[in-house]
N, C-alpha and C. Protein backbone atom coordinates (compact mmCIF):
# COMPACT_ATOMS: atom_id res chain seq x y z
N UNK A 1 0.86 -1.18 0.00
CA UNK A 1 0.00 0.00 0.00
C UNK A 1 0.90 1.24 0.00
N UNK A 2 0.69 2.05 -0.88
CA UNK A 2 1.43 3.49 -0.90
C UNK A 2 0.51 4.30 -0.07
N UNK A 3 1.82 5.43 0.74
CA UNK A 3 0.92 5.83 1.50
C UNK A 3 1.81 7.82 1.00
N UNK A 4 1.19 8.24 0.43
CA UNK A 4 1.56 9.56 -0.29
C UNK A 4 0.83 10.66 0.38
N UNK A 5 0.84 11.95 0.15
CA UNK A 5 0.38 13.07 0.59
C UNK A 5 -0.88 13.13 0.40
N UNK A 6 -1.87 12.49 -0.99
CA UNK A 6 -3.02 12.52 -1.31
C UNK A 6 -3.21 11.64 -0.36
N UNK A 7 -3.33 10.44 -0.38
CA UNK A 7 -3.75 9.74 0.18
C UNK A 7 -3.55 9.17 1.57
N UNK A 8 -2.98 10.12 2.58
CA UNK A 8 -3.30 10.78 3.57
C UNK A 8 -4.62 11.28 4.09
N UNK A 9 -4.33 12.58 2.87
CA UNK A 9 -5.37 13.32 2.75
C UNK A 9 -6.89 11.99 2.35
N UNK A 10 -7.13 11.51 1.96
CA UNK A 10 -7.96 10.53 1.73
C UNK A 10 -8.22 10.11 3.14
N UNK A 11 -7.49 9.13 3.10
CA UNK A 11 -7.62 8.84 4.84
C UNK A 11 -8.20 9.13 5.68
N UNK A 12 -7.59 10.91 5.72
CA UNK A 12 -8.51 11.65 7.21
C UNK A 12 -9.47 11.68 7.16
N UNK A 13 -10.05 11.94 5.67
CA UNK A 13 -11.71 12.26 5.29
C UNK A 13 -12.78 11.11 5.37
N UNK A 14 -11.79 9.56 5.36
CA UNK A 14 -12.26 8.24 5.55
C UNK A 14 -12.64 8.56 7.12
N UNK A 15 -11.80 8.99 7.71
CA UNK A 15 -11.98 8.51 9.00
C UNK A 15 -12.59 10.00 9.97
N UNK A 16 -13.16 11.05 9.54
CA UNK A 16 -13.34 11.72 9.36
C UNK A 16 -15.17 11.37 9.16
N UNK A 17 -15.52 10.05 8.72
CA UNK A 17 -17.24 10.25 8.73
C UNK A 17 -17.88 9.39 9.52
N UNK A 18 -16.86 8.40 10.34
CA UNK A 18 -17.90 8.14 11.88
C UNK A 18 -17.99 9.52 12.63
N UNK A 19 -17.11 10.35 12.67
CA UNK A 19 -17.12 11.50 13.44
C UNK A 19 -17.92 12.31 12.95
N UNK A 20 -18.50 12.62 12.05
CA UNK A 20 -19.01 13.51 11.35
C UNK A 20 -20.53 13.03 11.75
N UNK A 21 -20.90 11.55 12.04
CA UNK A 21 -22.35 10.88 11.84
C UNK A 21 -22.76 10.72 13.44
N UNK A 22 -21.29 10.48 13.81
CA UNK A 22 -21.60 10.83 15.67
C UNK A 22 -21.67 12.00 16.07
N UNK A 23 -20.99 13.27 15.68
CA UNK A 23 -21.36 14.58 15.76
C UNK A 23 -22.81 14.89 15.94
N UNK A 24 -23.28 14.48 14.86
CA UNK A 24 -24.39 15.19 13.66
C UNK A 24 -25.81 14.17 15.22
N UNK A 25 -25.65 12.98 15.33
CA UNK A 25 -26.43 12.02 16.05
C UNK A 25 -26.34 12.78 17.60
N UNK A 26 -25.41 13.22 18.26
CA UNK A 26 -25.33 13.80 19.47
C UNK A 26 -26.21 15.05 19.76
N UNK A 27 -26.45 15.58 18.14
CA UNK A 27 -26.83 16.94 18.04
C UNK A 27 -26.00 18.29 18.10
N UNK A 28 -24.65 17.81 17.98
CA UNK A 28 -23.78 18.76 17.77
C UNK A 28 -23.64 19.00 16.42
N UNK A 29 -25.03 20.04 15.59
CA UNK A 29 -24.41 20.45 14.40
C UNK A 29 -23.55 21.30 13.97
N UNK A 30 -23.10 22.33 14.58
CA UNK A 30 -21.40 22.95 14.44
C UNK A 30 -20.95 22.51 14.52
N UNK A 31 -20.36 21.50 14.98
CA UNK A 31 -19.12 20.76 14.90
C UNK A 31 -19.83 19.45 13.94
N UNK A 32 -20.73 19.08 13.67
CA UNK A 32 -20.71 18.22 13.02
C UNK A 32 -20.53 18.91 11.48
N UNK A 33 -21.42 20.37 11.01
CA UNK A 33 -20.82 21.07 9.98
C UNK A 33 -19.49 21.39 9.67
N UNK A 34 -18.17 21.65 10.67
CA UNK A 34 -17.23 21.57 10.67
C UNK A 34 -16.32 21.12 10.32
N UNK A 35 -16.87 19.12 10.30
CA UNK A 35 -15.96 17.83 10.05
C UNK A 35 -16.58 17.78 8.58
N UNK A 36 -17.30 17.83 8.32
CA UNK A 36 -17.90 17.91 6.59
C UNK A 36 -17.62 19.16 6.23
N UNK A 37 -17.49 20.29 6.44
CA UNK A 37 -16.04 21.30 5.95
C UNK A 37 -14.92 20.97 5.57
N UNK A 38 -14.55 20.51 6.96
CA UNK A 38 -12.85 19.92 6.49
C UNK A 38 -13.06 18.89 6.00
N UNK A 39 -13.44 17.77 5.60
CA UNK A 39 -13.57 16.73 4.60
C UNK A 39 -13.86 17.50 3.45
N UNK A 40 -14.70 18.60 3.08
CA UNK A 40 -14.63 18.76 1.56
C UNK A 40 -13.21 19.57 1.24
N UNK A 41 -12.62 20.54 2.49
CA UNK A 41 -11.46 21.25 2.12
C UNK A 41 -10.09 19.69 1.50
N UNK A 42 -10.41 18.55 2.15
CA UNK A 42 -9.20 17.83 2.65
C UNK A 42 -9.25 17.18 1.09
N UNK A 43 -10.60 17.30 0.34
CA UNK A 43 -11.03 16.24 -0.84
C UNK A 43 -10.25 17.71 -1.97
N UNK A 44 -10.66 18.52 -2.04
CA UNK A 44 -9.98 19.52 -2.90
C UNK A 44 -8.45 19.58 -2.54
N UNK A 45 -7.62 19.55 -1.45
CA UNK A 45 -6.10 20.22 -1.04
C UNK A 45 -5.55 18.36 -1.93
N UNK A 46 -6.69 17.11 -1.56
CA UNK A 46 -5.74 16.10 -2.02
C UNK A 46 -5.73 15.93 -3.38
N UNK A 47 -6.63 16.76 -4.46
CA UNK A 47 -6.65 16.38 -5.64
C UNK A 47 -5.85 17.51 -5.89
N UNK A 48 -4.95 18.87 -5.69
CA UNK A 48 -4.12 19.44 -5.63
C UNK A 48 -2.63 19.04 -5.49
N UNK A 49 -2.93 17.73 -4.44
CA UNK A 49 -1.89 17.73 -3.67
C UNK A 49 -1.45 16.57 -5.24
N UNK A 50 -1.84 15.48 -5.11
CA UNK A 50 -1.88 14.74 -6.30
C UNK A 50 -1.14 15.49 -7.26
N UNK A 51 -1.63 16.57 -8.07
CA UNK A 51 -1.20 16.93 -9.49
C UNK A 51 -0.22 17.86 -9.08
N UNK A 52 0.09 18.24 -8.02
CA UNK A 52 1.62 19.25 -8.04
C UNK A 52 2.26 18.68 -7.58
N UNK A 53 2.13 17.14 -6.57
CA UNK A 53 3.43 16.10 -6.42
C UNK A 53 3.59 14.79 -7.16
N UNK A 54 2.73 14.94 -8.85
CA UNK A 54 2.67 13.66 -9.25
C UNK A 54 2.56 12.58 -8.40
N UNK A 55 1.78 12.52 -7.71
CA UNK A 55 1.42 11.52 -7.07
C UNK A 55 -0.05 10.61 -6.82
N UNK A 56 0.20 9.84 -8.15
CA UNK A 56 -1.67 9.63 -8.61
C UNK A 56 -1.03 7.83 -8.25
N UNK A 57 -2.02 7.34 -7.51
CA UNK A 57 -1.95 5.56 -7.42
C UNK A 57 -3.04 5.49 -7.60
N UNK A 58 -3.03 3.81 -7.96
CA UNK A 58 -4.57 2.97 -7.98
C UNK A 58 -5.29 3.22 -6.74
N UNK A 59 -4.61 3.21 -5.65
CA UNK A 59 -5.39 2.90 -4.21
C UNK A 59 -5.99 4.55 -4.03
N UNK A 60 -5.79 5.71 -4.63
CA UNK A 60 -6.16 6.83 -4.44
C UNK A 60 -7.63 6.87 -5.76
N UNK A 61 -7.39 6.29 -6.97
CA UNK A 61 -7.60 6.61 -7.35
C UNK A 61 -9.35 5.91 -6.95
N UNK A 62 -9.30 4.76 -6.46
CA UNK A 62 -10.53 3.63 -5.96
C UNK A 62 -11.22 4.63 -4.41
N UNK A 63 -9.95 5.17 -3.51
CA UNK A 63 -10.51 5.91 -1.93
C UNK A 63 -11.09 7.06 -2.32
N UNK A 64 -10.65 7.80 -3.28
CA UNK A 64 -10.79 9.26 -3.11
C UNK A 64 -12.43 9.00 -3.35
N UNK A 65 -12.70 8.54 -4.48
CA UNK A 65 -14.61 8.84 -5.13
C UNK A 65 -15.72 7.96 -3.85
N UNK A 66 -14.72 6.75 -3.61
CA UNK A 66 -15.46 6.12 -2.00
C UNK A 66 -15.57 7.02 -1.16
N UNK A 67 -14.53 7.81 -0.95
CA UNK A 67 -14.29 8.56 0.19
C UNK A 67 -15.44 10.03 0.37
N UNK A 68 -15.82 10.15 -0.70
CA UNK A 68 -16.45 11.12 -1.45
C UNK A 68 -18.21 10.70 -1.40
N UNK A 69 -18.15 9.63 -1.89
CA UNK A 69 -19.68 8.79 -1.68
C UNK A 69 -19.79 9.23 -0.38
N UNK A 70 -19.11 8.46 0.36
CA UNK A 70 -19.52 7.65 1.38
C UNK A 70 -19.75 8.93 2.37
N UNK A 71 -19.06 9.91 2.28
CA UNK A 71 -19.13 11.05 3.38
C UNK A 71 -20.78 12.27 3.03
N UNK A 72 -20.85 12.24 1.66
CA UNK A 72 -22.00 12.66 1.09
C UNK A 72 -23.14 11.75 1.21
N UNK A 73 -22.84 10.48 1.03
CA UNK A 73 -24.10 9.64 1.18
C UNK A 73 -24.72 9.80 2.97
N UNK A 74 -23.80 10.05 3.78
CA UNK A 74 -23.73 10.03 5.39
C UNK A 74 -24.73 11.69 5.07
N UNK A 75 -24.36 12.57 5.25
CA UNK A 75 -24.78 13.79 5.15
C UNK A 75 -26.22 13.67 4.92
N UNK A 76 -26.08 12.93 3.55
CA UNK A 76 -27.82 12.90 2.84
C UNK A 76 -28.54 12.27 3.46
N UNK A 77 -28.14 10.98 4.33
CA UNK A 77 -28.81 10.42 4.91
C UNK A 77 -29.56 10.60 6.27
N UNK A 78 -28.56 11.42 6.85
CA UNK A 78 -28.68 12.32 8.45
C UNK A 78 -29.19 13.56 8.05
N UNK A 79 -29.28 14.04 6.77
CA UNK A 79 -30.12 15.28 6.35
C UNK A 79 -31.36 15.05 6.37
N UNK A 80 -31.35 13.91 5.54
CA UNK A 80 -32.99 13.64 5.17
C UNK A 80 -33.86 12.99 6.17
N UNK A 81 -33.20 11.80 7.26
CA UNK A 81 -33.75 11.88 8.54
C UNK A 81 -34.30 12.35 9.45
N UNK A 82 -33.47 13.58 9.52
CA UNK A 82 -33.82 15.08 10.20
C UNK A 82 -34.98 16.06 10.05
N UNK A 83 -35.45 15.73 8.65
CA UNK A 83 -35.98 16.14 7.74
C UNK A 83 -35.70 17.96 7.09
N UNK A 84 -34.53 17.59 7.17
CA UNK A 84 -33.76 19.02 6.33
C UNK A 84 -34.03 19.04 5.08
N UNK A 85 -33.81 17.68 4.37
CA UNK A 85 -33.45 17.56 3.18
C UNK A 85 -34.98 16.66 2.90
N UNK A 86 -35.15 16.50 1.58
CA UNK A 86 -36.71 15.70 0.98
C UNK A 86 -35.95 14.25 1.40
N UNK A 87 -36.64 12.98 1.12
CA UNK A 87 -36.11 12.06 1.05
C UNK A 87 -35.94 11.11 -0.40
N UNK A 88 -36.61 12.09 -1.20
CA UNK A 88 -37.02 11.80 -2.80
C UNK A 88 -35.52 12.06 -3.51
N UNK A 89 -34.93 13.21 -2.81
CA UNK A 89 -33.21 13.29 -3.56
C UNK A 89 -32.10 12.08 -2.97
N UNK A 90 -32.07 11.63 -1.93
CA UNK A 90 -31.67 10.60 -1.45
C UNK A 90 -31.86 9.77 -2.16
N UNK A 91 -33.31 8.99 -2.88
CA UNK A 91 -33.40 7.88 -3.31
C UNK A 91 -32.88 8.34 -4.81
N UNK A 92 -33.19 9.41 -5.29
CA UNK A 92 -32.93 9.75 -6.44
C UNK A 92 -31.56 9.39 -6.63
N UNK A 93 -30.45 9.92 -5.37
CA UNK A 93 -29.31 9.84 -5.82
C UNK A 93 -28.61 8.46 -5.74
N UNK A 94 -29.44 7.77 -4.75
CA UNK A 94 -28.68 6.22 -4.61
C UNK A 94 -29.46 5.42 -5.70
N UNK A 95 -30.47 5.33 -6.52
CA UNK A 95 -31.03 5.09 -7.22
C UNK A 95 -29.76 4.96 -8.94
N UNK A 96 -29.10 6.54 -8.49
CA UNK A 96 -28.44 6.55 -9.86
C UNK A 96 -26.81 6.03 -9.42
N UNK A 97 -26.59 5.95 -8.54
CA UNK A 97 -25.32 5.41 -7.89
C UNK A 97 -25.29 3.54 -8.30
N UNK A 98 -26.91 3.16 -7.90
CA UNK A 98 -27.05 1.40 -7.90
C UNK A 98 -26.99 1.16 -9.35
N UNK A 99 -27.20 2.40 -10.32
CA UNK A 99 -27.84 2.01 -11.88
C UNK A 99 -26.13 1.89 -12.51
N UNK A 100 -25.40 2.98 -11.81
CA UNK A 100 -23.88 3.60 -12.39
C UNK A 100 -23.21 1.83 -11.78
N UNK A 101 -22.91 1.69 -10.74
CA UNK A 101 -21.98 0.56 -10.41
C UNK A 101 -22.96 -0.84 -10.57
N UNK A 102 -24.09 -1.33 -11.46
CA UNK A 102 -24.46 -2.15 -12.16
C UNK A 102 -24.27 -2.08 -13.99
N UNK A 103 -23.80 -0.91 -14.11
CA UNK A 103 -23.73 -1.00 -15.18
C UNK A 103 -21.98 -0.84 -15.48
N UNK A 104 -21.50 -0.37 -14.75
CA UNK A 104 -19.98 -1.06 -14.32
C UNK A 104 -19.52 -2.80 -14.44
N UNK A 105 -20.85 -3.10 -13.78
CA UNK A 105 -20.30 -4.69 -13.55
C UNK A 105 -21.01 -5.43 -14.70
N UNK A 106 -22.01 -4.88 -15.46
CA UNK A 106 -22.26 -5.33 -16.47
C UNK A 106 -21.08 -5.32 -17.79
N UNK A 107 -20.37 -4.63 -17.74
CA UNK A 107 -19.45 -3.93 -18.70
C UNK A 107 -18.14 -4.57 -18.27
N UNK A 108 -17.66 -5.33 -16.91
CA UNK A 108 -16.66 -5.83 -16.58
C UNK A 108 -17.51 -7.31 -16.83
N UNK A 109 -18.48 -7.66 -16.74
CA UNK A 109 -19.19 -9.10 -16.46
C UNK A 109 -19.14 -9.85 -18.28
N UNK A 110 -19.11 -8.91 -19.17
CA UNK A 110 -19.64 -8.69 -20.91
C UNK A 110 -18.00 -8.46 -21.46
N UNK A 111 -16.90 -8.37 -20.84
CA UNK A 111 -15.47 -8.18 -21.16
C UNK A 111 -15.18 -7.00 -21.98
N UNK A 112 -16.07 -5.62 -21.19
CA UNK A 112 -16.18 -4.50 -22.49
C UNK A 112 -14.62 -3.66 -21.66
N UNK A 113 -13.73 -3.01 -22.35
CA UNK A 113 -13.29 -1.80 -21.77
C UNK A 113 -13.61 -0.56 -21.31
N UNK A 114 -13.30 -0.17 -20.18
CA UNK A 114 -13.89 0.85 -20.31
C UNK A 114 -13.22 2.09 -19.06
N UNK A 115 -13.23 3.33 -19.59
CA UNK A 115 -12.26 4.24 -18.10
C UNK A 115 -13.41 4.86 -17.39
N UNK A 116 -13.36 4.79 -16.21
CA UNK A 116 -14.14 5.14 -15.82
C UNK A 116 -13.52 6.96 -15.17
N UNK A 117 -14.65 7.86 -16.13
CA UNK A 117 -14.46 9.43 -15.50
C UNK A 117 -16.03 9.98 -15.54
N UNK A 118 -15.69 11.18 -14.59
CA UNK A 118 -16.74 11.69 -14.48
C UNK A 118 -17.03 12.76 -15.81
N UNK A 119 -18.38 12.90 -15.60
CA UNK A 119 -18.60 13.49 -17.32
C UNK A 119 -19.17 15.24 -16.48
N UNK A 120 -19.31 16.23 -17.18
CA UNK A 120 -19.38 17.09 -16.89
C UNK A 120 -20.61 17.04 -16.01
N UNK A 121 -21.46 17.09 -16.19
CA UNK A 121 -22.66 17.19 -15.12
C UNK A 121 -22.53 16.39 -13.94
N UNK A 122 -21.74 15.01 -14.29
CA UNK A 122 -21.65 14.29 -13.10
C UNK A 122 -20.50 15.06 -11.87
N UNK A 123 -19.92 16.29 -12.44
CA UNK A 123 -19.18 17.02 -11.65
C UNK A 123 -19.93 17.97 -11.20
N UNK A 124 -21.03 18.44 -11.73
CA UNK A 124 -22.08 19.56 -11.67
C UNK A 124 -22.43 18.90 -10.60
N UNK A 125 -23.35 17.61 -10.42
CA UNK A 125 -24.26 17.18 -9.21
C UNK A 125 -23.33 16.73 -8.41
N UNK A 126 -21.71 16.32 -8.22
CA UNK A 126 -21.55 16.07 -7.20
C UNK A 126 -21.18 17.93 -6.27
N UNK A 127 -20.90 18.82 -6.95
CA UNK A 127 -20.81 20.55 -6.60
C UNK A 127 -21.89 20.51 -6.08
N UNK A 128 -23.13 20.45 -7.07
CA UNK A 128 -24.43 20.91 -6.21
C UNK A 128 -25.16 20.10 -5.13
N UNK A 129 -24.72 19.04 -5.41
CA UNK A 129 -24.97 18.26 -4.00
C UNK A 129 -24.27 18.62 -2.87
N UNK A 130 -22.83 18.53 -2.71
CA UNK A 130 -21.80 19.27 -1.86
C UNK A 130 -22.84 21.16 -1.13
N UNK A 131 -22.85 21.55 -1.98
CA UNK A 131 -23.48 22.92 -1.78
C UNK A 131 -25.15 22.61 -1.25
N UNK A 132 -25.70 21.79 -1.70
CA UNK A 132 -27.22 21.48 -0.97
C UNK A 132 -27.16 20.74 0.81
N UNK A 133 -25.86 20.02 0.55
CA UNK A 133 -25.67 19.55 2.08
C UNK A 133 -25.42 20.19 2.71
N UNK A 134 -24.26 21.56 2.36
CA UNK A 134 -23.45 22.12 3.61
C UNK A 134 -24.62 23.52 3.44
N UNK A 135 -25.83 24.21 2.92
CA UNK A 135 -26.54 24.66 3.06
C UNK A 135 -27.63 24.45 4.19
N UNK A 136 -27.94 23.04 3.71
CA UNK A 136 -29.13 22.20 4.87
C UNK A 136 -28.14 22.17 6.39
N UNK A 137 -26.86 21.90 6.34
CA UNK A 137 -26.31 21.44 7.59
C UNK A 137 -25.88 23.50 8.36
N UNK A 138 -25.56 24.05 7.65
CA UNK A 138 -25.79 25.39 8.49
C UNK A 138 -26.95 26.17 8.64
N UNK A 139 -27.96 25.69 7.97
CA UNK A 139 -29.42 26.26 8.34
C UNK A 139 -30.03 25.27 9.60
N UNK A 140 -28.91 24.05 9.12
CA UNK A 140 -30.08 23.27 10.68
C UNK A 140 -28.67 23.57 12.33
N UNK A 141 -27.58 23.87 11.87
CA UNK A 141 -26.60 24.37 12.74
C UNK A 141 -27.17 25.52 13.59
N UNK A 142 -27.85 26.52 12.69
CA UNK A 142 -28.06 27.53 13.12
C UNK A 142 -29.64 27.85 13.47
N UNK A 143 -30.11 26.50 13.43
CA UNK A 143 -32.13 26.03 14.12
C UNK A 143 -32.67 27.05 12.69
N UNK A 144 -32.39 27.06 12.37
CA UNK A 144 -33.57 27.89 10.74
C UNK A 144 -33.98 26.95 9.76
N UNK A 145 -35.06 26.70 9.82
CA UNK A 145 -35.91 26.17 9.20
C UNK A 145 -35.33 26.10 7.26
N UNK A 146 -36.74 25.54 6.28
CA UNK A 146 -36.20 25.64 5.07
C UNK A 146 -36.17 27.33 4.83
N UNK A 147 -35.55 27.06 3.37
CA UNK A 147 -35.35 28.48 2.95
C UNK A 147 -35.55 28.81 1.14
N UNK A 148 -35.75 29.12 0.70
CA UNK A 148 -35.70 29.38 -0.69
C UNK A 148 -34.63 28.93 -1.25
N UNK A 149 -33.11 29.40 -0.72
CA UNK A 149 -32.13 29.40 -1.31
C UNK A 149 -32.20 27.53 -1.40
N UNK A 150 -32.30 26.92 -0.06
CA UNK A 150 -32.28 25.62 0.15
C UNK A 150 -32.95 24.87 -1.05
N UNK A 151 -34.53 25.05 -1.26
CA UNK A 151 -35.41 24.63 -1.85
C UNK A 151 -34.78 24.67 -3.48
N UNK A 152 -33.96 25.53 -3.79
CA UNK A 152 -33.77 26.22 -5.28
C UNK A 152 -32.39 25.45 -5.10
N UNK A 153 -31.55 24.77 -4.47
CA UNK A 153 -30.38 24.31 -4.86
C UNK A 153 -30.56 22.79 -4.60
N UNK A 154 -31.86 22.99 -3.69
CA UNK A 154 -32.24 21.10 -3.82
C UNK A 154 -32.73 20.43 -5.62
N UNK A 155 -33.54 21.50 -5.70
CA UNK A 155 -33.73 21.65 -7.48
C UNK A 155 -32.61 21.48 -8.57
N UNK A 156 -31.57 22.11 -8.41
CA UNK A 156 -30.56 22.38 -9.16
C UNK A 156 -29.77 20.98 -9.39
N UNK A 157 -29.73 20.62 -7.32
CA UNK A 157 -29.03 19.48 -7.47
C UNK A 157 -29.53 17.73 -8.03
N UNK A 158 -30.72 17.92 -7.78
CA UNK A 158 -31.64 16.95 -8.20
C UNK A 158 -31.35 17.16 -10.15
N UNK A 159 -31.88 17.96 -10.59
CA UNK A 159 -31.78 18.58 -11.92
C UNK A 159 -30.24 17.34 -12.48
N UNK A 160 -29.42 18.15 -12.14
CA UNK A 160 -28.06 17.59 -12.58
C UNK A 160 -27.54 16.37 -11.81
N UNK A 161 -28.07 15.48 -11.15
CA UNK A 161 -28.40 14.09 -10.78
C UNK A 161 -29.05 13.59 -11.89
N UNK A 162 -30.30 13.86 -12.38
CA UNK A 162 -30.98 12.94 -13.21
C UNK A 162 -29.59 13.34 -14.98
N UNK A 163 -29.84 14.71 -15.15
CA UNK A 163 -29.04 14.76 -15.97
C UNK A 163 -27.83 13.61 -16.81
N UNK A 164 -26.84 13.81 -15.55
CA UNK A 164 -25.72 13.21 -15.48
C UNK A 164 -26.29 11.50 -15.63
N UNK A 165 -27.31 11.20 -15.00
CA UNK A 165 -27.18 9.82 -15.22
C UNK A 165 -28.04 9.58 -16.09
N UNK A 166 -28.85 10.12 -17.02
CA UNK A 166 -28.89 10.27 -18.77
C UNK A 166 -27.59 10.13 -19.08
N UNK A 167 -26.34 11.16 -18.77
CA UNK A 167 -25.13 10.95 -19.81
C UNK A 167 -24.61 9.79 -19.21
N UNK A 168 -24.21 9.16 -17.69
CA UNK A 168 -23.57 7.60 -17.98
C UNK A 168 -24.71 6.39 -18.94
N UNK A 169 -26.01 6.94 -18.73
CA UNK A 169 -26.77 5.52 -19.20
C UNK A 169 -26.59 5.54 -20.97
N UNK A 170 -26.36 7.12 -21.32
CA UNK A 170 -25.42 7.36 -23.00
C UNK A 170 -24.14 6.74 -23.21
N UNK A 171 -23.34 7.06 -22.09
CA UNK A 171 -22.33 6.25 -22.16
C UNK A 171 -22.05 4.92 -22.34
N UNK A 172 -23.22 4.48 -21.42
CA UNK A 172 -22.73 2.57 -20.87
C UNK A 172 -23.48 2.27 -22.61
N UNK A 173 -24.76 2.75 -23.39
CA UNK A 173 -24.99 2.30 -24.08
C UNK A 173 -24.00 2.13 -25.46
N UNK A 174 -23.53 2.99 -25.74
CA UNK A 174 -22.20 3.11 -26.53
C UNK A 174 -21.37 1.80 -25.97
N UNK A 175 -20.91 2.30 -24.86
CA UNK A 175 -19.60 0.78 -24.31
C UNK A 175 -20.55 -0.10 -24.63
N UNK A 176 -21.55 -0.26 -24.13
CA UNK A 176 -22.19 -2.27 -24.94
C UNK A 176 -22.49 -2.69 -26.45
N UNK A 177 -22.07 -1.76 -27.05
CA UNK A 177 -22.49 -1.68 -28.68
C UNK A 177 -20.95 -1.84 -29.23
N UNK A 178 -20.01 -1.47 -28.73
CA UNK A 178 -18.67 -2.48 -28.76
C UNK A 178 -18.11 -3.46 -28.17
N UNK A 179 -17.39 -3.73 -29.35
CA UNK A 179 -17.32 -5.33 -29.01
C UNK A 179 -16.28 -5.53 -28.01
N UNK A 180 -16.61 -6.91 -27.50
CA UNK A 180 -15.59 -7.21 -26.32
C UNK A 180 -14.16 -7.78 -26.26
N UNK A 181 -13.39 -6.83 -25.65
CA UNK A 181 -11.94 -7.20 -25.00
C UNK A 181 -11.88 -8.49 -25.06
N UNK A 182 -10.20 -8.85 -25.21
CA UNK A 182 -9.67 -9.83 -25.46
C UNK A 182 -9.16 -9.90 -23.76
């Protein structure tokens, strides 16, 4: 296992979301907004850190988007519990997460090639998701109810969720219409 500056940075943010889910469960939302701060600062300084110390591995390249799920999926889930957040974007988004890594394993299962990157919108909804959580988590930090701004970026982010997974289900259809790896 390489253990590099990114993936460090990976690390903390791994370990970084029992704390964030025990925070958030105690009812400490400042500090639970805090640890999902620094997890999104720690997810930007390591994809920095990566391209100005050449330092890209397999094992970063598999933690970082886990690391990324898994701390956003926590958020959405303790959002929408709370009832900060709808629970219709939650399913929406794990809905397109179960469709994306089945159609992964269909495409490894069928011997297709294939790289897996994010396509522009799928960078759009993971931004506007990022920005719909840490919205919901300082309006409920600070006891204030919904808000317009909230309601209009739950939209946005939902919007470019379905989007984006129109463009992988464009994608995967292309990869199955070529033929399969040797």
């Amino acid at each position: 296992m390489i253990i590099n500056v990114p993936n460090f940075l990976t690390g903390l943010r791994i370990l970084a979301i029992p704390v964030f889910i025990a925070l958030f469960l105690q009812g400490r939302f400042g500090a639970s907004l805090a640890v999902f701060v620094g997890a999104q600062v720690t997810d930007v300084l390591d994809g920095i850190a990566a391209r100005a110390l050449h330092q890209f591995t397999r094992l970063g390249a598999i933690l970082d988007p886990l690391a990324d799920k898994a701390m956003g999926s926590a958020a959405l889930v303790l959002l929408c519990w709370s009832h900060r957040l709808p629970y219709w974007l939650l399913w929406l988004v794990l809905v397109r997460e179960v469709c994306i890594f089945t159609a992964i394993g269909l495409l490894d299962r069928t011997g297709r090639s294939y790289e897996i990157r994010p396509t522009r919108f799928g960078k759009y909804s993971t931004f506007f998701l990022a920005a719909t959580t840490f919205v919901a988590l300082v309006l409920h930090a600070r006891e204030i109810g919904h808000s317009p701004a909230l309601i209009a970026l739950t939209l946005v982010a939902a919007e470019c969720v379905v989007v984006s997974w129109g463009q992988y289900l464009w994608i995967w259809i292309g990869l199955m219409r070529q033929p399969r790896t040797a």
